[in-house]
PDB file of N, CA and C in Angstrom:
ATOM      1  N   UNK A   1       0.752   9.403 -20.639  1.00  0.00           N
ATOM      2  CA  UNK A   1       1.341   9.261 -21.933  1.00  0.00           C
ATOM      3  C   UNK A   1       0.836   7.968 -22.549  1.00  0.00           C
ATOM      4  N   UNK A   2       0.325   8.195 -23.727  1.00  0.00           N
ATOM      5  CA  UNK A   2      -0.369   6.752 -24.326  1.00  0.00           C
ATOM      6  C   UNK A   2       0.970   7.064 -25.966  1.00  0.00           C
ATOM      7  N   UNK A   3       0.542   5.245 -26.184  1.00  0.00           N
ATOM      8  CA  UNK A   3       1.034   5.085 -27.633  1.00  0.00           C
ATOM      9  C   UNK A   3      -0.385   4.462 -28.211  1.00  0.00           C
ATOM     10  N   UNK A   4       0.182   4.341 -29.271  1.00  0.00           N
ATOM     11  CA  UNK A   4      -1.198   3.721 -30.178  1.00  0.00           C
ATOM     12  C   UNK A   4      -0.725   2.195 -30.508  1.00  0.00           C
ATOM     13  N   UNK A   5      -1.461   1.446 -30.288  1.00  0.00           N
ATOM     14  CA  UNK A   5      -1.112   0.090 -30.421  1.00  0.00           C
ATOM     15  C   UNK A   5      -2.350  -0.677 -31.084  1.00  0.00           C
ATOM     16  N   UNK A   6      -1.999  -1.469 -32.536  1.00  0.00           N
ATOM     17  CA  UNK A   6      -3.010  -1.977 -33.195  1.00  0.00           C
ATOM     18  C   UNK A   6      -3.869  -3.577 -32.577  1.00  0.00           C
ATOM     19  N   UNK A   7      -4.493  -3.305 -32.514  1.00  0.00           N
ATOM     20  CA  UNK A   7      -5.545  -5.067 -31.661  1.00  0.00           C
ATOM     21  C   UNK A   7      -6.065  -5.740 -32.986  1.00  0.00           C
ATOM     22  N   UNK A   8      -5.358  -5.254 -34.072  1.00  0.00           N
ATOM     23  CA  UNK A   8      -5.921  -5.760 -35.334  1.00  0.00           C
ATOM     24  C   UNK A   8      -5.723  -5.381 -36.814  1.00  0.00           C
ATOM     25  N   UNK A   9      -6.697  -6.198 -37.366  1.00  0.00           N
ATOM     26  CA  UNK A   9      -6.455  -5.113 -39.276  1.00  0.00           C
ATOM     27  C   UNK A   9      -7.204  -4.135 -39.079  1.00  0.00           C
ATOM     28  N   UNK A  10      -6.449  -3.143 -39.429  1.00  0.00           N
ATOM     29  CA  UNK A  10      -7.332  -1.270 -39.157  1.00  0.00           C
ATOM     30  C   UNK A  10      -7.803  -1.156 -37.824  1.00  0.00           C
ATOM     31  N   UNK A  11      -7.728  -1.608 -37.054  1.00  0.00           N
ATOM     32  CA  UNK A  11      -8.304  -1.351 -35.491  1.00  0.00           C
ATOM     33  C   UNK A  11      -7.004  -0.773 -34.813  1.00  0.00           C
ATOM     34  N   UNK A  12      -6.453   0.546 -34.680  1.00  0.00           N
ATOM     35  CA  UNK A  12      -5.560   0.997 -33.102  1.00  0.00           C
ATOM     36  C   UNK A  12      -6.943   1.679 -32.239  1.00  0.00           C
ATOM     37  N   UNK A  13      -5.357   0.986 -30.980  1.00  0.00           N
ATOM     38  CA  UNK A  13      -6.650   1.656 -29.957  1.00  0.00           C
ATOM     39  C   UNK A  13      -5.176   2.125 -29.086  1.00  0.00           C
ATOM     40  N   UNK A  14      -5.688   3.096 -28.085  1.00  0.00           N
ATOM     41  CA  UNK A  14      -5.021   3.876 -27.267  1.00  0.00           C
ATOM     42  C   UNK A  14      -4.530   3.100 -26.239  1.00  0.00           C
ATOM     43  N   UNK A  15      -3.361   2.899 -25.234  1.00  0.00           N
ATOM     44  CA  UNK A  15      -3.213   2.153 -24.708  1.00  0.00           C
ATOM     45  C   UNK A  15      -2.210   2.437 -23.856  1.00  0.00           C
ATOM     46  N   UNK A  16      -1.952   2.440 -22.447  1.00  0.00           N
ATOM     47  CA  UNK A  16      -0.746   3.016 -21.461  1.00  0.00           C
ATOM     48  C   UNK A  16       0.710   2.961 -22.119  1.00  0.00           C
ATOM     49  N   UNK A  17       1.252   3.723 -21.773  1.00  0.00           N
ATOM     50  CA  UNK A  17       2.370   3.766 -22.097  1.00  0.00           C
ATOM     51  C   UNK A  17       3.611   2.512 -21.512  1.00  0.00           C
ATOM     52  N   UNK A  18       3.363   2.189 -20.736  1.00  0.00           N
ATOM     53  CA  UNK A  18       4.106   0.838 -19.566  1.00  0.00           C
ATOM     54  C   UNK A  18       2.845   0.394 -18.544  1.00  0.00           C
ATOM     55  N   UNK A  19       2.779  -1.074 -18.323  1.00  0.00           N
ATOM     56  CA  UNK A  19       1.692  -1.505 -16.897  1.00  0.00           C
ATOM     57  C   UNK A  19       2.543  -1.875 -16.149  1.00  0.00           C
ATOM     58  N   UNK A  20       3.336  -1.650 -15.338  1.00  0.00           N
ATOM     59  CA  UNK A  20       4.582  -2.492 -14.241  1.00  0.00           C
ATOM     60  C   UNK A  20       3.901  -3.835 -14.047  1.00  0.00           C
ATOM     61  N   UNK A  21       2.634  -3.487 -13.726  1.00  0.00           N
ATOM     62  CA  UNK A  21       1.988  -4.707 -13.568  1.00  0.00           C
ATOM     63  C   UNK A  21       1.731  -6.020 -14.406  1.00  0.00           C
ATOM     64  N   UNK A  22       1.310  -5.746 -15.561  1.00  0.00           N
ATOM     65  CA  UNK A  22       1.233  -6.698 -16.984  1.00  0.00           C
ATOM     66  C   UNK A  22       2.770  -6.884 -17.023  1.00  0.00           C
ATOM     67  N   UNK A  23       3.826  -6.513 -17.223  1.00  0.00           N
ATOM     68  CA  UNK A  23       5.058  -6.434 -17.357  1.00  0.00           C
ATOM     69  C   UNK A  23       5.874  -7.266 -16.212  1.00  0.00           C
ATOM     70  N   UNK A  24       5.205  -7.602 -15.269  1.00  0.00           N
ATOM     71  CA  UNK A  24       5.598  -8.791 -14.284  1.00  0.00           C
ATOM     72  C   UNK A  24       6.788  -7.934 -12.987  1.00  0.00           C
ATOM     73  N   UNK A  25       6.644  -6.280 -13.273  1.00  0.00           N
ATOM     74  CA  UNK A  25       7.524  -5.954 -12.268  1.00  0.00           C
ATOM     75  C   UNK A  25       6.591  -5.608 -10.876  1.00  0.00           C
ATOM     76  N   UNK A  26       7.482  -5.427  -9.663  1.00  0.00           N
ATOM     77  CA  UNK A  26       6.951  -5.716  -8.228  1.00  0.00           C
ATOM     78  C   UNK A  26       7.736  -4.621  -7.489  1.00  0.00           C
ATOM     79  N   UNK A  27       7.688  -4.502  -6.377  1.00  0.00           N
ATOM     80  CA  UNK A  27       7.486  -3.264  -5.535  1.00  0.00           C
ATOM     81  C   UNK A  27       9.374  -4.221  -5.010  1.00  0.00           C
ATOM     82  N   UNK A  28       9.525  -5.594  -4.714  1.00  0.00           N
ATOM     83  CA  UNK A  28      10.698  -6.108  -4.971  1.00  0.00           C
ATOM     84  C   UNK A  28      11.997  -5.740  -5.636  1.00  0.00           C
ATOM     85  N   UNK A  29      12.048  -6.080  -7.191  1.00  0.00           N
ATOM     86  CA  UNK A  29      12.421  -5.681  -7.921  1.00  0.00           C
ATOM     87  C   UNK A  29      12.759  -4.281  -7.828  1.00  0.00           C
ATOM     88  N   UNK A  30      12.019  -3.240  -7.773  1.00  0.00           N
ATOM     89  CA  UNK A  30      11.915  -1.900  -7.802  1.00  0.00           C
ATOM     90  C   UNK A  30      13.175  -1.757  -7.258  1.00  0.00           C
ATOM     91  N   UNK A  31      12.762  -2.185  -5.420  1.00  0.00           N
ATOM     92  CA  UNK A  31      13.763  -1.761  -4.354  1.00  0.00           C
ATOM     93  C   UNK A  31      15.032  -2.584  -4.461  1.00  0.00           C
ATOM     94  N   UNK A  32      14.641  -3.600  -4.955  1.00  0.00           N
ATOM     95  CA  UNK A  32      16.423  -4.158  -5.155  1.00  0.00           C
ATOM     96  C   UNK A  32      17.272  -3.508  -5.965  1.00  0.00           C
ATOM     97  N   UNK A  33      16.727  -3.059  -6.933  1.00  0.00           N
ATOM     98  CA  UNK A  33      17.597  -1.786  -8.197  1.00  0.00           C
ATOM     99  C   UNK A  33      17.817  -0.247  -7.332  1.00  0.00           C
ATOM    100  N   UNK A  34      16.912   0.063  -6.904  1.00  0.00           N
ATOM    101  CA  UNK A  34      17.485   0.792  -5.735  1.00  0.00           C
ATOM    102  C   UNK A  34      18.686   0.993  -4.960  1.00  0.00           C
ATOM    103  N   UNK A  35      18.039  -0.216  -4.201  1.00  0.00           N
ATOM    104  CA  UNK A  35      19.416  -0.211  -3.331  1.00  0.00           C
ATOM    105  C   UNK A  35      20.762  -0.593  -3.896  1.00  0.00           C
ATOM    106  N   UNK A  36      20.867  -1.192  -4.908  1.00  0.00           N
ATOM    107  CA  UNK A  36      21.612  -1.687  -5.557  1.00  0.00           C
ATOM    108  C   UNK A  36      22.313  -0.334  -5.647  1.00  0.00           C
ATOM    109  N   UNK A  37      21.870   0.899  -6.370  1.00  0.00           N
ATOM    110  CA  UNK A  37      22.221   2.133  -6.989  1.00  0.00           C
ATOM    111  C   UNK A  37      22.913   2.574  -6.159  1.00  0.00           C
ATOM    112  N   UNK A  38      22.467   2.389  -5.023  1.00  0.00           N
ATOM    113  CA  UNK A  38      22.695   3.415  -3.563  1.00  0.00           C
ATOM    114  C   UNK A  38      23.937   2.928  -3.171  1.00  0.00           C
ATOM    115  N   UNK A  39      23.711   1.692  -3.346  1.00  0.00           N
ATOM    116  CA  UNK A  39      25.275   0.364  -2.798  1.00  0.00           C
ATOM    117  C   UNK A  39      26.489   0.912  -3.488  1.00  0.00           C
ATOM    118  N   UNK A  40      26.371   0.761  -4.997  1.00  0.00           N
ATOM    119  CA  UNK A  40      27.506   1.138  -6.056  1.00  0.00           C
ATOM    120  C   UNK A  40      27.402   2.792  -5.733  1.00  0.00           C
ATOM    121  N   UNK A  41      26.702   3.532  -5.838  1.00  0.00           N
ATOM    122  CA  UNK A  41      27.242   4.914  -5.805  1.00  0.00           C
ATOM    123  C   UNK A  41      28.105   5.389  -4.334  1.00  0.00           C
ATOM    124  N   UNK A  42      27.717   4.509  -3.354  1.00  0.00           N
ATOM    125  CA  UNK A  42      28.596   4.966  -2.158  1.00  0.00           C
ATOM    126  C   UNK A  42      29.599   4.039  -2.207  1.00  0.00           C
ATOM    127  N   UNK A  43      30.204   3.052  -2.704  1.00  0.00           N
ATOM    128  CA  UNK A  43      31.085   2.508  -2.665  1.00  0.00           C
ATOM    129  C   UNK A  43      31.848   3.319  -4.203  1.00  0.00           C
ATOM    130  N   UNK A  44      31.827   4.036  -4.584  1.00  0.00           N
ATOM    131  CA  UNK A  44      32.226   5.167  -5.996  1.00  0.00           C
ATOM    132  C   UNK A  44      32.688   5.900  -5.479  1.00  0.00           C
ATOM    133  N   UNK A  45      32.032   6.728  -4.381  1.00  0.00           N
ATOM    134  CA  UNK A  45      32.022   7.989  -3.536  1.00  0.00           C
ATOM    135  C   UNK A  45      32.661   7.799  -2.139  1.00  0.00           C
ATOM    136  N   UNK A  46      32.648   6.866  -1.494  1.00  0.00           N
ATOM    137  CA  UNK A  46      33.715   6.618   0.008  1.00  0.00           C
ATOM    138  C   UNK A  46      34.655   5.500  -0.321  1.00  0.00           C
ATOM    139  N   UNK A  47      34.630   4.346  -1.123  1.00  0.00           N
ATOM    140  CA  UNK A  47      35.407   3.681  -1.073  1.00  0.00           C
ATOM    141  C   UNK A  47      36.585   3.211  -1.964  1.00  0.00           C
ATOM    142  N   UNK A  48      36.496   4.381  -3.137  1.00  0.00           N
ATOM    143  CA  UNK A  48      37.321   4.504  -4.472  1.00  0.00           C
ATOM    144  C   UNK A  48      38.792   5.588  -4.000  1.00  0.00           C
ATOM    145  N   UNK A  49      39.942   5.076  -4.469  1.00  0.00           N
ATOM    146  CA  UNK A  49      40.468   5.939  -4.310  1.00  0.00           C
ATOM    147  C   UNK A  49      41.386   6.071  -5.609  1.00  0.00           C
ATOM    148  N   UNK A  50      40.662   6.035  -6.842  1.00  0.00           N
ATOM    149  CA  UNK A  50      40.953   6.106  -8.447  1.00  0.00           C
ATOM    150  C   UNK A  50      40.631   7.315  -8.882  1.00  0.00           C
ATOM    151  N   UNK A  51      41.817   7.860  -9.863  1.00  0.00           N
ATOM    152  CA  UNK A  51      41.198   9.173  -9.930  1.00  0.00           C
ATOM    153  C   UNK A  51      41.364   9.350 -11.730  1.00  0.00           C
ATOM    154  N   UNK A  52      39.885   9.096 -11.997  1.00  0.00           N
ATOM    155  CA  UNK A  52      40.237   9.687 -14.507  1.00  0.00           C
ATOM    156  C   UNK A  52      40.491  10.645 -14.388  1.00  0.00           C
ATOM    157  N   UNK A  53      40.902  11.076 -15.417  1.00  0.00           N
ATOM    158  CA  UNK A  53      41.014  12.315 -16.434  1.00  0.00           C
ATOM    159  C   UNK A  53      39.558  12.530 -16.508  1.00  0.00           C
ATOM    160  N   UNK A  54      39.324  13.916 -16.316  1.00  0.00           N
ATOM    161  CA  UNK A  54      38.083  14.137 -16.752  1.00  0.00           C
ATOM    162  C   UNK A  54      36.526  13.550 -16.107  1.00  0.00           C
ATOM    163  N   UNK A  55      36.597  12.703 -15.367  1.00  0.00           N
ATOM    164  CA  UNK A  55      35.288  12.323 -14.716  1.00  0.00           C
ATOM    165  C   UNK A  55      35.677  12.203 -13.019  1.00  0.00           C
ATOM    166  N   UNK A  56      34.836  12.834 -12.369  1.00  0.00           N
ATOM    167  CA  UNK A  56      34.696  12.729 -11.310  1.00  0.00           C
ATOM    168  C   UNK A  56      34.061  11.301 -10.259  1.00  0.00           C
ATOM    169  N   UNK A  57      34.824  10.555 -10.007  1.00  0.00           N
ATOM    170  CA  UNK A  57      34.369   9.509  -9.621  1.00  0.00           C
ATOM    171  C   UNK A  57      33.428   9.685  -8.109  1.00  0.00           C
ATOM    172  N   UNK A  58      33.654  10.473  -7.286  1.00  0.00           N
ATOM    173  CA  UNK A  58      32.642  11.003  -6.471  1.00  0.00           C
ATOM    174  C   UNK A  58      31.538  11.641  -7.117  1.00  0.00           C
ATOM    175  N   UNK A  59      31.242  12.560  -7.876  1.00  0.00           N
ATOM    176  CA  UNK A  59      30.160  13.191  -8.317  1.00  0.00           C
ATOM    177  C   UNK A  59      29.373  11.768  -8.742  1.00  0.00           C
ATOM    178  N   UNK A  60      29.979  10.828  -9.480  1.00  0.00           N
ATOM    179  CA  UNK A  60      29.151   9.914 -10.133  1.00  0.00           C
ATOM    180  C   UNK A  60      28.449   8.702  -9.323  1.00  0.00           C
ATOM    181  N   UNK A  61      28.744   8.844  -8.041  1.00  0.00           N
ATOM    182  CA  UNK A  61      28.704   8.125  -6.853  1.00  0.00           C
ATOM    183  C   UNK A  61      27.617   8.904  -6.056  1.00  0.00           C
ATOM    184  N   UNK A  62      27.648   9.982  -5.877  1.00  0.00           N
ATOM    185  CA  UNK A  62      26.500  10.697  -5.343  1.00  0.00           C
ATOM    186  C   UNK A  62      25.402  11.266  -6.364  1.00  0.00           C
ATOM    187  N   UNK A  63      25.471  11.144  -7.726  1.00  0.00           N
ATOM    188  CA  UNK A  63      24.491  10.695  -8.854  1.00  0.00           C
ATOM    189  C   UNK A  63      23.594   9.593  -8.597  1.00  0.00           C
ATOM    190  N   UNK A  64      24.563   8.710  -8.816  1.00  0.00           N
ATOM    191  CA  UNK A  64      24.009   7.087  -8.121  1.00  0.00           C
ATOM    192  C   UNK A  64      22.675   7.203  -6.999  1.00  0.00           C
ATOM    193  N   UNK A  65      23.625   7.855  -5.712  1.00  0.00           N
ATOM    194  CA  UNK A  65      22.966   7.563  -5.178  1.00  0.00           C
ATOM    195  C   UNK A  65      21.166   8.329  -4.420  1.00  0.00           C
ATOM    196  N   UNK A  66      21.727   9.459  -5.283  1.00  0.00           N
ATOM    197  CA  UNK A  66      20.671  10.207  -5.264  1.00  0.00           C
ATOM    198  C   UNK A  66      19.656   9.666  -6.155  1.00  0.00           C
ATOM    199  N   UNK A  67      20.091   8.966  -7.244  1.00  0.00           N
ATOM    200  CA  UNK A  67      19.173   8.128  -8.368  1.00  0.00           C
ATOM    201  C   UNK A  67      18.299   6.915  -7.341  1.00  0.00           C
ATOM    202  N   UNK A  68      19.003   6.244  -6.808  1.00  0.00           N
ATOM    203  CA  UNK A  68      18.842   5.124  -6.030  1.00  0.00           C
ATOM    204  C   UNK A  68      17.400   5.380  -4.877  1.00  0.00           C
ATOM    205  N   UNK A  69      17.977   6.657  -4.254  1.00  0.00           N
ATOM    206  CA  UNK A  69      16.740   7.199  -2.830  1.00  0.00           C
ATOM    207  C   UNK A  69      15.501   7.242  -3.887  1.00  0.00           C
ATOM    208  N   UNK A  70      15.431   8.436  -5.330  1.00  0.00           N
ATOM    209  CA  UNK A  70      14.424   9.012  -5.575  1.00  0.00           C
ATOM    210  C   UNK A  70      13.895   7.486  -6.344  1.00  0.00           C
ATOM    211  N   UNK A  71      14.570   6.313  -6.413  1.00  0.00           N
ATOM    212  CA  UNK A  71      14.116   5.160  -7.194  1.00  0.00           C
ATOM    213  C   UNK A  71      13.121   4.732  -6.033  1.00  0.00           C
ATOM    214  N   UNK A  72      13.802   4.467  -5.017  1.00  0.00           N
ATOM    215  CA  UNK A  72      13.187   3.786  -3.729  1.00  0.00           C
ATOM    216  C   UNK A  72      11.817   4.574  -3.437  1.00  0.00           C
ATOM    217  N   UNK A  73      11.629   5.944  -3.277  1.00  0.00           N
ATOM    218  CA  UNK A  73      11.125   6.762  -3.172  1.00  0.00           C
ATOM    219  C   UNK A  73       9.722   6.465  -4.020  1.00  0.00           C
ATOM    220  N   UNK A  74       9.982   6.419  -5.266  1.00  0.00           N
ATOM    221  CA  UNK A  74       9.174   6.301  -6.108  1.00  0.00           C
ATOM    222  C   UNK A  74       8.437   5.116  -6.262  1.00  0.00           C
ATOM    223  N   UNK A  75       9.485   3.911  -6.097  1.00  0.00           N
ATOM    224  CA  UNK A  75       9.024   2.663  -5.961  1.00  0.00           C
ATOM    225  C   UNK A  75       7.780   2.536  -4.878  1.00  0.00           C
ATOM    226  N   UNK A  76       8.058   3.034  -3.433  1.00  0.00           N
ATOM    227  CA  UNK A  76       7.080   3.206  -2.312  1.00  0.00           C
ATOM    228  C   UNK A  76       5.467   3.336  -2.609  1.00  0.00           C
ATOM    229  N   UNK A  77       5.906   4.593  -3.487  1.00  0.00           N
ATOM    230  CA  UNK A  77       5.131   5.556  -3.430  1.00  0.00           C
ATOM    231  C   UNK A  77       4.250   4.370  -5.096  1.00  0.00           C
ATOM    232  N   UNK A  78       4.757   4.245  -5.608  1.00  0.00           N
ATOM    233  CA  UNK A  78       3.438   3.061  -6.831  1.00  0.00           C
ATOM    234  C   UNK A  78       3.197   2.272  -5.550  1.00  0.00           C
ATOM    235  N   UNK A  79       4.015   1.558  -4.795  1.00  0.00           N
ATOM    236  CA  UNK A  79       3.411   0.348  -4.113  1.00  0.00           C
ATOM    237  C   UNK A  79       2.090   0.347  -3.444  1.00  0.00           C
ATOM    238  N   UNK A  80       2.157   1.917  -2.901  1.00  0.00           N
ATOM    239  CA  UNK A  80       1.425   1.924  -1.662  1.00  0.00           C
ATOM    240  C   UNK A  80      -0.273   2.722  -2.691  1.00  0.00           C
ATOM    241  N   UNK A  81      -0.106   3.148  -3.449  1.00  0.00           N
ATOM    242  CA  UNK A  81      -1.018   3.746  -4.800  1.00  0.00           C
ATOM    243  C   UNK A  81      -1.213   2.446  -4.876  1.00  0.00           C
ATOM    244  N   UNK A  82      -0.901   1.426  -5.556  1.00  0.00           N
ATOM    245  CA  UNK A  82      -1.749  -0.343  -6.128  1.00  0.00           C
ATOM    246  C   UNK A  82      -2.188  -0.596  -5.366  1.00  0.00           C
ATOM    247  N   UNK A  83      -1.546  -1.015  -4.056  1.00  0.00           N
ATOM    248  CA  UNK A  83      -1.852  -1.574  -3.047  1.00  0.00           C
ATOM    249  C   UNK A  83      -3.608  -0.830  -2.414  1.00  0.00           C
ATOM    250  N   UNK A  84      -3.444   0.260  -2.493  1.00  0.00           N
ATOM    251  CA  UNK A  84      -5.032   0.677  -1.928  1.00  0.00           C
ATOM    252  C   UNK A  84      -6.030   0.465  -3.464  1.00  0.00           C
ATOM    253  N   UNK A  85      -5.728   0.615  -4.343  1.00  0.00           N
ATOM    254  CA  UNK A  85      -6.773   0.289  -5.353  1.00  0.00           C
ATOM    255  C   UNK A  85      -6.492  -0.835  -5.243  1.00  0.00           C
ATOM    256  N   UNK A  86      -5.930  -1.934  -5.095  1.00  0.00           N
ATOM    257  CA  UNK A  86      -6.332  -3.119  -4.938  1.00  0.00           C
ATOM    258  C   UNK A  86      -7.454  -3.276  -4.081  1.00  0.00           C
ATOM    259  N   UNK A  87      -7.456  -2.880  -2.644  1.00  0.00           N
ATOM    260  CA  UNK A  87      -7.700  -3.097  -1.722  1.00  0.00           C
ATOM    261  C   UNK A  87      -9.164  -2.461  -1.888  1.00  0.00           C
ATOM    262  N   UNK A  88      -9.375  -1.339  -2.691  1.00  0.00           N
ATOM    263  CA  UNK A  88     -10.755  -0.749  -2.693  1.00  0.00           C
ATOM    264  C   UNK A  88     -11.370  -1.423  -4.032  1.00  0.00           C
ATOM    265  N   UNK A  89     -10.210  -2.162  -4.796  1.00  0.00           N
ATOM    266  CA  UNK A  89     -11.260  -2.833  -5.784  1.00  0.00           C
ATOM    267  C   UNK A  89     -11.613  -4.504  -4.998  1.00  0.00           C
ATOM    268  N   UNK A  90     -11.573  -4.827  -4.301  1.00  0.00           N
ATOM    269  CA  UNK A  90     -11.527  -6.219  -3.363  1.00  0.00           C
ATOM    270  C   UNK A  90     -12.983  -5.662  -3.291  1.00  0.00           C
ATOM    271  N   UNK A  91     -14.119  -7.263  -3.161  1.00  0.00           N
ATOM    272  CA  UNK A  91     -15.361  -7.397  -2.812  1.00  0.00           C
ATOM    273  C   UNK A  91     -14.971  -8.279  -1.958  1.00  0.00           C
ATOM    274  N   UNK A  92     -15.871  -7.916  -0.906  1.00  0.00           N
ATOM    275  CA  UNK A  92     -16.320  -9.260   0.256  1.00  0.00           C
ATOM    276  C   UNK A  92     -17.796  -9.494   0.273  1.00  0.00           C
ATOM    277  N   UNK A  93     -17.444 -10.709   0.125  1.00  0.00           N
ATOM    278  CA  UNK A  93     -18.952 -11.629   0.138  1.00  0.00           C
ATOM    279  C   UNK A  93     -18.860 -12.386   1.695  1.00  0.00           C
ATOM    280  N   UNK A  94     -20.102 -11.892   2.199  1.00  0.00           N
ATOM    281  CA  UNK A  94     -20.353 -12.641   3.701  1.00  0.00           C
ATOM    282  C   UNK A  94     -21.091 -13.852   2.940  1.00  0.00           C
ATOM    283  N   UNK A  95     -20.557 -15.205   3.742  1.00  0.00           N
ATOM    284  CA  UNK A  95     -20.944 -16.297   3.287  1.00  0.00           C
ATOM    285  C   UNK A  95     -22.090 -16.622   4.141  1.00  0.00           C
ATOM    286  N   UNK A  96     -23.201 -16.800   4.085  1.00  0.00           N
ATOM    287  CA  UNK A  96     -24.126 -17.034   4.597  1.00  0.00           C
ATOM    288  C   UNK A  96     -24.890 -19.094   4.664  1.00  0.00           C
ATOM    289  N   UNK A  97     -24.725 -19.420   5.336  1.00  0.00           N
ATOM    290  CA  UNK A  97     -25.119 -20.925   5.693  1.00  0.00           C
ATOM    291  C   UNK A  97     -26.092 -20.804   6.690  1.00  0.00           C
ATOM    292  N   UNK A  98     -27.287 -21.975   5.974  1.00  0.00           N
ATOM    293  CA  UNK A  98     -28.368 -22.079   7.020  1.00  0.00           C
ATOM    294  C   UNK A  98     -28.468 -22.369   8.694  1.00  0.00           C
ATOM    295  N   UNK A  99     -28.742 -22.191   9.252  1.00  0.00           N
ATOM    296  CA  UNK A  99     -28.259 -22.260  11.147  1.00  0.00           C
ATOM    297  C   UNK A  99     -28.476 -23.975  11.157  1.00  0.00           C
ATOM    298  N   UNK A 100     -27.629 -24.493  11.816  1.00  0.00           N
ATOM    299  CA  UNK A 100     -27.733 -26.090  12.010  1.00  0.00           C
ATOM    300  C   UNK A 100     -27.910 -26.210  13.593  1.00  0.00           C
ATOM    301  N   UNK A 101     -29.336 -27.070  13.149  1.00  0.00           N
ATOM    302  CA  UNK A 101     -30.091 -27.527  14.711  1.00  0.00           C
ATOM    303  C   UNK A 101     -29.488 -28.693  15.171  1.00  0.00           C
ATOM    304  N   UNK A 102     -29.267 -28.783  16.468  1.00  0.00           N
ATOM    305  CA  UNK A 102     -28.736 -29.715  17.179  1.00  0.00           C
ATOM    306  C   UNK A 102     -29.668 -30.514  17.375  1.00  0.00           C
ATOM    307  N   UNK A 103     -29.420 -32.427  17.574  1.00  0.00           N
ATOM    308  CA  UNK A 103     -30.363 -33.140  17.618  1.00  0.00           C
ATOM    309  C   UNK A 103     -30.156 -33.284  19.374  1.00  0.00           C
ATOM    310  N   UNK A 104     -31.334 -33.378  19.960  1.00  0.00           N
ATOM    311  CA  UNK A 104     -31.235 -33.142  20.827  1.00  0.00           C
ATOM    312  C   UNK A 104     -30.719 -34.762  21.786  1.00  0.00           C
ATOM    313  N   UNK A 105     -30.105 -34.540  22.991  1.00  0.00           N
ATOM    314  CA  UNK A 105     -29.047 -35.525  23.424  1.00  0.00           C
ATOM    315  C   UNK A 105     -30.110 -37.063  23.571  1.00  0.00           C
ATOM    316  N   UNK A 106     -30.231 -38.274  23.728  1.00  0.00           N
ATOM    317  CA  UNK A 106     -30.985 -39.510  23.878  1.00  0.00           C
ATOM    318  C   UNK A 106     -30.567 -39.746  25.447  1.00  0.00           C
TER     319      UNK A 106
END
């Protein structure tokens, strides 16, 4: 999914829709909102004993936390996707230095 984003007067150009990366988010972050989800929806769902009109405070707890796994889930799953294009965009340069002769002992 692209938006159009202008780089100028009369110049748009096409451009990602979100970079997690440019955007300063981390594989961290990700999983802390995660678990976070997972935390509050089972403490909704085992440790509530409040009951509304009209909303199910368990259903919204196992919402949560089903939100939370497929967050984690997902989070993994970019990490481990960057992480190898990182890794296949990485050059190694063998450093090469001339052989150093020993002076011989006096």
């Amino acid at each position: 999914m692209s938006t159009l984003g202008f780089s100028g007067p009369g110049r748009i150009t096409a451009r990602p829709w979100f970079d997690a990366r440019a955007a300063g988010y981390s594989l961290p972050m990700t999983a802390a909102g995660a678990i976070f989800l997972i935390a509050v929806g089972a403490i909704l769902r085992y440790a509530t004993n409040v009951h509304v009109q009209g909303v199910s405070l368990d259903t919204v707890g196992l919402i949560l936390m089903i939100a939370g796994v497929a967050g984690l889930i997902i989070g993994l799953w970019q990490w481990a996707t960057l992480s190898r294009r990182t890794r296949e965009g990485d050059v190694l340069v063998e450093e090469r230095r001339p052989p150093v002769r020993e002076r011989p002992p006096y």
